[in-house]
C-alpha atoms as a PDB file:
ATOM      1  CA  UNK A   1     -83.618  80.599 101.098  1.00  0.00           C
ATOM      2  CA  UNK A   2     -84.825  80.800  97.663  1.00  0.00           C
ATOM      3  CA  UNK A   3     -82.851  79.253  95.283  1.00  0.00           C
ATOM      4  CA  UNK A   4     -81.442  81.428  92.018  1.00  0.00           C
ATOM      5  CA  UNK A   5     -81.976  80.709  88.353  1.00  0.00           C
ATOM      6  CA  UNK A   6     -78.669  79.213  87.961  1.00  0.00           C
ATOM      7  CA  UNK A   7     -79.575  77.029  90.423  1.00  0.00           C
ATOM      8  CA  UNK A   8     -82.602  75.775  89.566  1.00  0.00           C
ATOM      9  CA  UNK A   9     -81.357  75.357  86.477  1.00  0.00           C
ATOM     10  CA  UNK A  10     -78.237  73.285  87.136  1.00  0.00           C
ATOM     11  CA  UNK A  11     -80.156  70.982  89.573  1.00  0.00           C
ATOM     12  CA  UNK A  12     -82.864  69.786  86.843  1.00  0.00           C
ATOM     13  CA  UNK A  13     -79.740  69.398  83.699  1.00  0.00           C
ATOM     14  CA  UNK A  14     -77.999  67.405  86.369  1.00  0.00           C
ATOM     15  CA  UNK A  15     -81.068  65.138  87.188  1.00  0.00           C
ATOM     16  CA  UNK A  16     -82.183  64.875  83.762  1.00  0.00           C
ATOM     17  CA  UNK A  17     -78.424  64.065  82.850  1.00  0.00           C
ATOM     18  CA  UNK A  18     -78.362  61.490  85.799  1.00  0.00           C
ATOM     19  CA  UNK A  19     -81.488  59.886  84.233  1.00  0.00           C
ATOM     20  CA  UNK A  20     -79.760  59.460  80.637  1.00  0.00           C
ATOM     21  CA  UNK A  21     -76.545  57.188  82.956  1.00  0.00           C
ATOM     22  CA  UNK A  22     -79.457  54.578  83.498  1.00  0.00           C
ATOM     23  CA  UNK A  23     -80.452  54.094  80.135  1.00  0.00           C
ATOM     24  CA  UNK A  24     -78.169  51.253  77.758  1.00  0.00           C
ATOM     25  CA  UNK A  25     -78.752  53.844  74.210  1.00  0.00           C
ATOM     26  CA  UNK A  26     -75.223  54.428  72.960  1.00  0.00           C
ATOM     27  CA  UNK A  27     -76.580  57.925  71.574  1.00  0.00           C
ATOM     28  CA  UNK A  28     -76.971  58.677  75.051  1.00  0.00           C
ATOM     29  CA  UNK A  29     -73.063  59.456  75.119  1.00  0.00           C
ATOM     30  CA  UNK A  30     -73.679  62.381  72.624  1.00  0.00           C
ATOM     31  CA  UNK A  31     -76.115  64.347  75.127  1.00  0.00           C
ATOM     32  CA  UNK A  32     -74.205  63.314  78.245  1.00  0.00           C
ATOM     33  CA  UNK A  33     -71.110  64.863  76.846  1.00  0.00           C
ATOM     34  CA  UNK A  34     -72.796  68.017  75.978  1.00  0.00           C
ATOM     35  CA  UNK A  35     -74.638  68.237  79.691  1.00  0.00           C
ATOM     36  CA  UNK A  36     -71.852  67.546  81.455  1.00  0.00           C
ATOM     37  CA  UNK A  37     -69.756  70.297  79.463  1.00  0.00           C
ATOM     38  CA  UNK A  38     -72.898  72.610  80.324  1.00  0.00           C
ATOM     39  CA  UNK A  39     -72.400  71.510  83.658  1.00  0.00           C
ATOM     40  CA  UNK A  40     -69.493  72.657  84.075  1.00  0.00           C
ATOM     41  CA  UNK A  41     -69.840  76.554  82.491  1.00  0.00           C
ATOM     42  CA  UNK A  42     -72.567  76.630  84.905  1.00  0.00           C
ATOM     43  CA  UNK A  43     -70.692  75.383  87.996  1.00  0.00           C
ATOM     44  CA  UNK A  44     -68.200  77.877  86.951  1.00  0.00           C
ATOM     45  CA  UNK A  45     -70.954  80.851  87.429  1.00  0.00           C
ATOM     46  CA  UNK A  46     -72.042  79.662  90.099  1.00  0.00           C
ATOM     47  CA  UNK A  47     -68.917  79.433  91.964  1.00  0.00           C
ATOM     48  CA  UNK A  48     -68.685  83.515  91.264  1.00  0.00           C
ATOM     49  CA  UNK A  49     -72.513  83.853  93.214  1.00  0.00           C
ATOM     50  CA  UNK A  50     -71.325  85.637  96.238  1.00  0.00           C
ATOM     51  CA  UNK A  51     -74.848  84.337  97.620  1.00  0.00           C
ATOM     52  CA  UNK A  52     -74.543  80.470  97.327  1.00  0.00           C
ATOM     53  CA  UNK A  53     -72.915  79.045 100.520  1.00  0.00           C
ATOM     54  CA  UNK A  54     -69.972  76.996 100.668  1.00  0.00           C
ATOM     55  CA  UNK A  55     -71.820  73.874 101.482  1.00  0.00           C
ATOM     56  CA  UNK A  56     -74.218  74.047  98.440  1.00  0.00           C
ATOM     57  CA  UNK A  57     -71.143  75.123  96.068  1.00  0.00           C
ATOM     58  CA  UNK A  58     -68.931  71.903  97.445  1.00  0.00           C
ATOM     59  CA  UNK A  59     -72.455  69.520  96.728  1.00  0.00           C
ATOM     60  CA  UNK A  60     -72.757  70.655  93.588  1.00  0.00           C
ATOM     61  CA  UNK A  61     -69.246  69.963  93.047  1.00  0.00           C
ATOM     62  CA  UNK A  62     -69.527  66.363  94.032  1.00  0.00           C
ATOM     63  CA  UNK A  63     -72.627  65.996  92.099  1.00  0.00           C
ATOM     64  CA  UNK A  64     -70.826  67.080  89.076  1.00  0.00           C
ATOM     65  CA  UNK A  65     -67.930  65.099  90.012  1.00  0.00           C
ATOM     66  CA  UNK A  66     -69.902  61.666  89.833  1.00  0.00           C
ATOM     67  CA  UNK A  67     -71.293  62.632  86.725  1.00  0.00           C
ATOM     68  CA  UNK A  68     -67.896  62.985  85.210  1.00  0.00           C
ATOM     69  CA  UNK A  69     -66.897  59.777  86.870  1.00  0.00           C
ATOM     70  CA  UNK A  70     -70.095  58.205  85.160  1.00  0.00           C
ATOM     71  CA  UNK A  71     -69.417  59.771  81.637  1.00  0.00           C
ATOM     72  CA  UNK A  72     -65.565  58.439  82.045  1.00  0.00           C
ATOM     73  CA  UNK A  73     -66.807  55.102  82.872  1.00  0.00           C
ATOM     74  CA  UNK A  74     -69.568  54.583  79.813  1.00  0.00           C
ATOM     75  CA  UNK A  75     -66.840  55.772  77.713  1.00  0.00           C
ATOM     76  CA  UNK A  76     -64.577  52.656  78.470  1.00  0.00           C
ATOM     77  CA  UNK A  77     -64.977  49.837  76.384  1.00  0.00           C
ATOM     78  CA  UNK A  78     -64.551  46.824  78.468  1.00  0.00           C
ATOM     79  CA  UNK A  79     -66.931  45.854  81.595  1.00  0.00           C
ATOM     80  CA  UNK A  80     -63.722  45.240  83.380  1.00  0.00           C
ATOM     81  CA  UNK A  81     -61.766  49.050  82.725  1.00  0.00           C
ATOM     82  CA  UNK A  82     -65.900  50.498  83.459  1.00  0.00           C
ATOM     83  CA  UNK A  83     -66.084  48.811  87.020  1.00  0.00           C
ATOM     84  CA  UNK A  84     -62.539  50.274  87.837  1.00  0.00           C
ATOM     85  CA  UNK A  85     -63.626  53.754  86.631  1.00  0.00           C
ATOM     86  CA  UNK A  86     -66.869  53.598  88.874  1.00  0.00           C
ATOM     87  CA  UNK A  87     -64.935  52.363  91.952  1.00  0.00           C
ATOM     88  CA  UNK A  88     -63.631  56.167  92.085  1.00  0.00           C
ATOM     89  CA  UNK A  89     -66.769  57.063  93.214  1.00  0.00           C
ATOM     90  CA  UNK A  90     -67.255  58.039  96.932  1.00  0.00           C
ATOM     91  CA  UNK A  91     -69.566  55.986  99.043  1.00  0.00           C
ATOM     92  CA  UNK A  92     -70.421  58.453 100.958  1.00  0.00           C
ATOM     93  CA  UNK A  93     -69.677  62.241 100.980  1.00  0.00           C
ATOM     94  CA  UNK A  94     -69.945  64.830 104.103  1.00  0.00           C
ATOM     95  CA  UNK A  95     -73.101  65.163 105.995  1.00  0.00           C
ATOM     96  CA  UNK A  96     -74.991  68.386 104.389  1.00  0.00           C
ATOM     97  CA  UNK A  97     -77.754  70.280 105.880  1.00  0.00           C
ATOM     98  CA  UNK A  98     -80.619  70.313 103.828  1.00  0.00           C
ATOM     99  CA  UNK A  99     -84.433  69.486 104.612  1.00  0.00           C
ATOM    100  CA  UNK A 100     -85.063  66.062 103.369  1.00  0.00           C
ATOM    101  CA  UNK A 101     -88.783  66.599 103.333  1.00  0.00           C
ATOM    102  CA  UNK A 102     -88.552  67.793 100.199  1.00  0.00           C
ATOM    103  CA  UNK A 103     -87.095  64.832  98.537  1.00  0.00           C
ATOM    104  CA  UNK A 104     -89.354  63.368  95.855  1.00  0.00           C
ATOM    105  CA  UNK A 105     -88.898  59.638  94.611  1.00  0.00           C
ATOM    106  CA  UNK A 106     -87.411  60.249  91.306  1.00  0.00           C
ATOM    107  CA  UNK A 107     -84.548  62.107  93.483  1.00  0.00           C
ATOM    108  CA  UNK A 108     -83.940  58.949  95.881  1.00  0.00           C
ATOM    109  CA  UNK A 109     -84.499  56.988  92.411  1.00  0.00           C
ATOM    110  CA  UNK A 110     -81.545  59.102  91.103  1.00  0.00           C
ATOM    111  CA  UNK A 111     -79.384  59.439  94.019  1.00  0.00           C
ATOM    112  CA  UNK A 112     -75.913  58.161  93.465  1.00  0.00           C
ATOM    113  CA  UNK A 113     -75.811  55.413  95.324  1.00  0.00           C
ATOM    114  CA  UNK A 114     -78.691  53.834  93.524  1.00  0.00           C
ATOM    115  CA  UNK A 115     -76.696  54.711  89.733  1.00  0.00           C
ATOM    116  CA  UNK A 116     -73.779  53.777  91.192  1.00  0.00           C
ATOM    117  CA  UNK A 117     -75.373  50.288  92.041  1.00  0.00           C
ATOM    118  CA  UNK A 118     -77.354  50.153  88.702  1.00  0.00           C
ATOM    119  CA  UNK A 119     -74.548  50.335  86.498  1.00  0.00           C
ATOM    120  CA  UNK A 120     -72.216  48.367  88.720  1.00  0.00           C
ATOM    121  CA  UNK A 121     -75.116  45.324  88.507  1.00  0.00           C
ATOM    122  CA  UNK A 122     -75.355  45.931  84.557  1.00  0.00           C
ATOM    123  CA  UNK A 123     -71.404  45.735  84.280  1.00  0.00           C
ATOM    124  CA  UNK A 124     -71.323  42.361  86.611  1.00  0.00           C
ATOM    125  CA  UNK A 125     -74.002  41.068  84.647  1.00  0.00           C
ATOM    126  CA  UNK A 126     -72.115  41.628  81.257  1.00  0.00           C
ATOM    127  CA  UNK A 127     -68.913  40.143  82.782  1.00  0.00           C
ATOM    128  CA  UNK A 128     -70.884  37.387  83.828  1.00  0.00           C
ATOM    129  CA  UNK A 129     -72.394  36.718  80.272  1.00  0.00           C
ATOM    130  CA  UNK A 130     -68.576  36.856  78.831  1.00  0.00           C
ATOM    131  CA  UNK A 131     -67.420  34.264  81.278  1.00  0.00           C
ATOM    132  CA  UNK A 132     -70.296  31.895  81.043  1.00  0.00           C
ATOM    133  CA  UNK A 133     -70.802  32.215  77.246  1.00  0.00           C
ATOM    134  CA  UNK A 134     -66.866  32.131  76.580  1.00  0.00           C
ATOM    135  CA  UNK A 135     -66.812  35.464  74.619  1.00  0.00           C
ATOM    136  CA  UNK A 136     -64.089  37.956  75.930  1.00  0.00           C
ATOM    137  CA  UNK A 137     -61.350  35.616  77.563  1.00  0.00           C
ATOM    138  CA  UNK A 138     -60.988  32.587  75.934  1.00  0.00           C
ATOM    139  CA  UNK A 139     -59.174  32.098  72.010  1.00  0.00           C
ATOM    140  CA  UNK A 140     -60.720  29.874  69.345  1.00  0.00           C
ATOM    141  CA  UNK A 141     -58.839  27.171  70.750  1.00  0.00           C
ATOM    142  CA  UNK A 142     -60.230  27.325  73.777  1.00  0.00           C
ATOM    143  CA  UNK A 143     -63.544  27.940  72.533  1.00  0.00           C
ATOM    144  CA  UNK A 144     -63.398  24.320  70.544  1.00  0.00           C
ATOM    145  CA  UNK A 145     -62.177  22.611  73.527  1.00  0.00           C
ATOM    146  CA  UNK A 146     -65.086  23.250  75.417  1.00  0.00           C
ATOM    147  CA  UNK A 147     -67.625  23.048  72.736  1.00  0.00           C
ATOM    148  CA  UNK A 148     -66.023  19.356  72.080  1.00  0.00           C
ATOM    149  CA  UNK A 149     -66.026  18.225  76.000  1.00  0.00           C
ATOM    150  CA  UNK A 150     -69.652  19.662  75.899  1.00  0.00           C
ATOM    151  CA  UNK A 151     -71.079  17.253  72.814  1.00  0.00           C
ATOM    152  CA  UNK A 152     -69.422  14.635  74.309  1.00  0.00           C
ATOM    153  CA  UNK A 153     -70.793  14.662  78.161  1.00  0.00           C
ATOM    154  CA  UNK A 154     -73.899  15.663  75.990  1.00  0.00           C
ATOM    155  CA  UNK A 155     -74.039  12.801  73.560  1.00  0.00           C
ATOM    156  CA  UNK A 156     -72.667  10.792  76.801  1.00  0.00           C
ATOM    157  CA  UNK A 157     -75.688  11.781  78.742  1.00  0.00           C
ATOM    158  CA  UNK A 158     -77.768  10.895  75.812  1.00  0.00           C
ATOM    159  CA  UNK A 159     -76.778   7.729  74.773  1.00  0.00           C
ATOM    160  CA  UNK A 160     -74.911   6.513  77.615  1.00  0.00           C
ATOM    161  CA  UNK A 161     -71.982   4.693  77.291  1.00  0.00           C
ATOM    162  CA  UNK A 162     -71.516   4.921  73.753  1.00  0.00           C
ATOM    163  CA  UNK A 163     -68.776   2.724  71.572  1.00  0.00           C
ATOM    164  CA  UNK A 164     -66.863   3.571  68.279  1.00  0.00           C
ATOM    165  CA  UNK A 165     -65.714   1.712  65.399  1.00  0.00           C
ATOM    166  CA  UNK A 166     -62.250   1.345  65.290  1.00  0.00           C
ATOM    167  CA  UNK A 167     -60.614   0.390  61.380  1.00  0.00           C
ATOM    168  CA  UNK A 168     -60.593  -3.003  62.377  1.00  0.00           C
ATOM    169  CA  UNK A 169     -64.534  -2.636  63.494  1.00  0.00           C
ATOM    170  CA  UNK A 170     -64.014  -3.548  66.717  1.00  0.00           C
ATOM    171  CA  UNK A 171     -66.310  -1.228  69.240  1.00  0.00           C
ATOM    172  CA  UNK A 172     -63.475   1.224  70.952  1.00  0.00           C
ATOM    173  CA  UNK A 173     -64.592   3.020  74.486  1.00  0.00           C
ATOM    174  CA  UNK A 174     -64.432   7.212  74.340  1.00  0.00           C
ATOM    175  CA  UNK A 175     -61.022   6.846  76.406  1.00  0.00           C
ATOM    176  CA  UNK A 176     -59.765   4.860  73.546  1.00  0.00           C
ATOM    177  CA  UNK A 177     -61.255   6.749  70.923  1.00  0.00           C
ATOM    178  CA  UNK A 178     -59.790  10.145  72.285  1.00  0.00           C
ATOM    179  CA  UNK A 179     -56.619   8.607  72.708  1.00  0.00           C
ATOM    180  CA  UNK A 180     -57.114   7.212  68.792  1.00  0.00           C
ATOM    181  CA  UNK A 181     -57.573  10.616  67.448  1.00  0.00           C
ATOM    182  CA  UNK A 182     -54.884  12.064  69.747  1.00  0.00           C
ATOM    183  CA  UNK A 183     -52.548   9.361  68.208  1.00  0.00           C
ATOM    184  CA  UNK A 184     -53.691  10.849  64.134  1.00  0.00           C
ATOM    185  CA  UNK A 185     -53.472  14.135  65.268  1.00  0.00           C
ATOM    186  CA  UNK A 186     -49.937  13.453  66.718  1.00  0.00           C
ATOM    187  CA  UNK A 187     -49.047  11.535  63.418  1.00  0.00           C
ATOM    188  CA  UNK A 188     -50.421  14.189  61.549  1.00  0.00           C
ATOM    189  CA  UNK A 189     -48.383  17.114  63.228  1.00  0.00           C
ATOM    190  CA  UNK A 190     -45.093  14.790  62.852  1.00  0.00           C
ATOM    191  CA  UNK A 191     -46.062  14.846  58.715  1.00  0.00           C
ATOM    192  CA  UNK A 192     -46.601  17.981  58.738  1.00  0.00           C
ATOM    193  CA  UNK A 193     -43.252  19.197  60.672  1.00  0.00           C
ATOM    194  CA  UNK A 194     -41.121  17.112  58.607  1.00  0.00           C
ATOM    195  CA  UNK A 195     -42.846  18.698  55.595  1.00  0.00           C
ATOM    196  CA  UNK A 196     -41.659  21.639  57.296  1.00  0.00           C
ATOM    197  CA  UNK A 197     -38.313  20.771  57.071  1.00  0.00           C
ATOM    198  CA  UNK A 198     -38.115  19.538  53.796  1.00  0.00           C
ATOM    199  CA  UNK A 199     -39.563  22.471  52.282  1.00  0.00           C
ATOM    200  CA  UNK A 200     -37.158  24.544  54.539  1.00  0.00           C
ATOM    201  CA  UNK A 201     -34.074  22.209  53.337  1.00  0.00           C
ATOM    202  CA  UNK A 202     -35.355  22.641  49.809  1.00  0.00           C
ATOM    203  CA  UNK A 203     -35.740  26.266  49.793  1.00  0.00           C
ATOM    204  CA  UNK A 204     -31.910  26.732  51.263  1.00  0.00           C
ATOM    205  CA  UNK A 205     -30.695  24.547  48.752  1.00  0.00           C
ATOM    206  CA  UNK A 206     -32.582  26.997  45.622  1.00  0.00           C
ATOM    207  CA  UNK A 207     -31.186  29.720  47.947  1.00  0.00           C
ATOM    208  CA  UNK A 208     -27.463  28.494  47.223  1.00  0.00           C
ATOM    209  CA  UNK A 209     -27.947  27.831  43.510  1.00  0.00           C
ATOM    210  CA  UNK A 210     -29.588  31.020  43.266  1.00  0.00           C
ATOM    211  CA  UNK A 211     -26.366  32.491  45.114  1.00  0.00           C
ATOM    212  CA  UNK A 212     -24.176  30.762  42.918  1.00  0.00           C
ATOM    213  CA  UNK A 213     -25.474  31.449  39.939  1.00  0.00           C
ATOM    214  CA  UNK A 214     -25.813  35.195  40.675  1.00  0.00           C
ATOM    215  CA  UNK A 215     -21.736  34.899  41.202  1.00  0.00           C
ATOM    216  CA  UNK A 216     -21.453  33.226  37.884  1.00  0.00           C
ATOM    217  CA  UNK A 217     -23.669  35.484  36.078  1.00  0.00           C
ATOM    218  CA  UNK A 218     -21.810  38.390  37.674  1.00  0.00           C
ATOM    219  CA  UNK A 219     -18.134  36.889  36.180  1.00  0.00           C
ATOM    220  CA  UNK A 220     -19.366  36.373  33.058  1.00  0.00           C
ATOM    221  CA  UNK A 221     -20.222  39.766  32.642  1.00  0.00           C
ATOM    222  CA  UNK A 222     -17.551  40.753  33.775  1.00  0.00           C
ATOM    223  CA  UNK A 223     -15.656  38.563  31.135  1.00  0.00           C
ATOM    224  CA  UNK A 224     -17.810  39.891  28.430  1.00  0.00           C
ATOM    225  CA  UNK A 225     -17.292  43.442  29.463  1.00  0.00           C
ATOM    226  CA  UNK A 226     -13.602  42.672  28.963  1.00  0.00           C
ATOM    227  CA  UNK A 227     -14.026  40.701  25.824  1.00  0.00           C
ATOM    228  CA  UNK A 228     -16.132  43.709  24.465  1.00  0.00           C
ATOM    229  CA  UNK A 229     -12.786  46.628  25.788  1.00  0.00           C
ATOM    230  CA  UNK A 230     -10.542  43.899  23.476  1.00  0.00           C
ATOM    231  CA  UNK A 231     -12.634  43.758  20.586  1.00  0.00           C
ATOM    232  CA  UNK A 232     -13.109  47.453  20.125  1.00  0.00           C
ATOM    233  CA  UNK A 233      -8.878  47.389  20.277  1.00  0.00           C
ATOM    234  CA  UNK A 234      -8.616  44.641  17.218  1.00  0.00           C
ATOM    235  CA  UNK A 235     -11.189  46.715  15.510  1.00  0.00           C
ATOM    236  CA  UNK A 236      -9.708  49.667  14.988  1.00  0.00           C
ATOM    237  CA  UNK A 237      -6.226  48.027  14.716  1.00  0.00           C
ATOM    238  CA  UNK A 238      -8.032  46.122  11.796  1.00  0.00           C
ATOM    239  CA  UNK A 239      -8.980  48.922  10.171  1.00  0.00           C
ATOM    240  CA  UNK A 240      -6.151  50.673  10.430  1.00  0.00           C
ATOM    241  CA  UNK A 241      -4.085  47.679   8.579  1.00  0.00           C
ATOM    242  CA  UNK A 242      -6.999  47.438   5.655  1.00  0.00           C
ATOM    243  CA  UNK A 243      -6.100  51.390   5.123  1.00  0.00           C
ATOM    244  CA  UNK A 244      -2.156  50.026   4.963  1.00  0.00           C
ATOM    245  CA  UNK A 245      -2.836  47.280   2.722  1.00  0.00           C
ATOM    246  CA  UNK A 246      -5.117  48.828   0.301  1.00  0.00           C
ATOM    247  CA  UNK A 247      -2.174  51.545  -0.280  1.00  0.00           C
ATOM    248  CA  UNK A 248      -0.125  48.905  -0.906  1.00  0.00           C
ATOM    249  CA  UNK A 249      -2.449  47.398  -3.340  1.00  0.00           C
ATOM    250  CA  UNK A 250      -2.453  50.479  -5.382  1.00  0.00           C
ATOM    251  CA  UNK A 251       1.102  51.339  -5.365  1.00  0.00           C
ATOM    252  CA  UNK A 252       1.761  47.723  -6.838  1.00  0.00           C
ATOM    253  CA  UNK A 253      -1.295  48.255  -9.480  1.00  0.00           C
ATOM    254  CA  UNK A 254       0.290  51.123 -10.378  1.00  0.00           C
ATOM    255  CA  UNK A 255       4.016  49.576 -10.623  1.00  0.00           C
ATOM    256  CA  UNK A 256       2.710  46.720 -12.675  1.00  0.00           C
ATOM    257  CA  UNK A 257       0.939  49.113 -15.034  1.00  0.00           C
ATOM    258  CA  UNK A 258       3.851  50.874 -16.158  1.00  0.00           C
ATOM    259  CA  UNK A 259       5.974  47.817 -16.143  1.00  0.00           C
ATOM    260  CA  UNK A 260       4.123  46.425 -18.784  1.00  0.00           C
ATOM    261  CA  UNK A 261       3.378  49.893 -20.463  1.00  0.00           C
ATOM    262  CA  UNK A 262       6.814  49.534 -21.333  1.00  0.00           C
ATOM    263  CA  UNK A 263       7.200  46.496 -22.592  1.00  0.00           C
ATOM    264  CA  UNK A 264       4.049  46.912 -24.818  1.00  0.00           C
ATOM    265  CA  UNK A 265       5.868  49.885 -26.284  1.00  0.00           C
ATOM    266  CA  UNK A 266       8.895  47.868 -26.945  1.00  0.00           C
ATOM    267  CA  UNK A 267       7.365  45.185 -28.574  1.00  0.00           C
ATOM    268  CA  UNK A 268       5.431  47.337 -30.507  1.00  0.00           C
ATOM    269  CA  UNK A 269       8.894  49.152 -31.669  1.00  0.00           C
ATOM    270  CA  UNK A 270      10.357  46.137 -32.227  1.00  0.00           C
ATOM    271  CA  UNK A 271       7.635  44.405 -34.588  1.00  0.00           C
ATOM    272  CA  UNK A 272       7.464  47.850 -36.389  1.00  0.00           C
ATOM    273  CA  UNK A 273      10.602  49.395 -37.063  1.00  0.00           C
ATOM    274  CA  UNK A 274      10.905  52.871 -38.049  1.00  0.00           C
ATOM    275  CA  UNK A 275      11.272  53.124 -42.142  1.00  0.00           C
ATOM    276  CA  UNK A 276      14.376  55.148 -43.055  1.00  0.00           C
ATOM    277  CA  UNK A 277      14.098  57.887 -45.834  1.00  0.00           C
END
């Protein structure tokens, strides 16, 4: 049975597609997206072919079924989340009637047990790598450790048993010597953590006279907002008794003025009398 344009043409996008999943290029992930996407408008025409079989339509289901599976697991980001994704994929799938004469080699090359196992080796390797070279799973800490027991068994394998100098130069084991710096770094943690505390004690104690003071400031403007209310009140009672008293001022100026207008004029009447015809 011949196969029809659609076909033909899905089978080679899928194998060149299944050819991009062995290759490590990230921009590979561009172009799988878009063939898989094409896969899928033309799985959906072919499924409306009244003349493809049932058997061919459910294979070329599963085939684009691993490819999604494939795509979802080169989309993960860690080895460990990519091996879950590909254990989804079926080892095997029902038994399909098909002449196998006509398989070439890149088809076996490309079948999907041998992707399947290509990208599953590539993923163990990279897990591998992070466990052995410490990248993934293990903190700075941890990291240090290791690098520190590994100069030592290295410089130990070197140079034997080596000795250290002690402060009192006499030659200390590396039992001793760890145990030294383990002491310092003890002594030093103690100095630092009562540090600690005395910068926390100190900082609760500016706390509280920063507390109190904020209640004192607060009263005394209170106080002066008071003081201000009562001297706006003698103010205006001041100036209301300078307008009092400078009345009375005048009306005594006034009283004294005609007081001694009148004695003038009697003095003056009495030192010159009037002259009598």
């Amino acid at each position: 049975m011949a196969l029809s344009e659609k076909e033909i043409f899905f089978q080679r996008l899928y194998t060149r597609t299944k050819s991009l999943c062995l290759l490590e290029d990230e921009c590979n992930i561009y172009r799988l997206k878009s063939n898989v996407k094409t896969l899928e408008q033309l799985y959906i025409f072919l499924q409306d072919d009244k003349n493809l079989s049932e058997e061919l339509s459910l294979s070329y289901g599963n085939w684009l079924y691993e490819i999604k599976i494939i795509l979802e697991a080169l989309l993960e980001k860690s080895t460990e989340e990519k091996i879950k994704v590909l254990d989804k994929l079926p080892r095997t799938y029902p038994s399909m009637t098909y002449d196998s004469s006509k398989d070439t080699e890149d088809n076996d090359s490309l079948s999907t047990n041998v992707v399947n196992a290509t990208l599953r080796n590539r993923y163990y390797k990279d897990c591998r790598d992070d466990l052995l070279y410490n990248k993934k799973n293990n903190n700075e800490t941890d990291s240090s450790v290791h690098q520190t027991v590994y100069y030592a068994d290295l410089r130990k394998e070197l140079f034997g048993d080596e000795t250290v100098l002690g402060h009192d130069n006499t030659e200390l084991s590396n039992d001793a010597y760890m145990l030294q710096q383990n002491e310092k770094q003890e002594k030093l943690a103690n100095e630092l953590l009562n540090l600690t505390k005395a910068m926390k004690s100190n900082f609760q104690a500016t706390r509280k006279v920063l507390k109190d003071d904020n209640a004192l400031l607060d009263t005394m403007s209170q106080k002066f907002d008071k003081s201000k209310d009562k001297l706006n009140i003698e103010s205006k009672n001041l100036s209301l008794h300078a307008r009092g008293s400078l009345c009375d001022c005048l009306t005594f100026l006034m009283i004294f003025v005609v007081v001694w207008s009148f004695i003038g004029m009697a003095m003056m009447m009495r030192f010159f009398p009037k002259n009598v015809v």
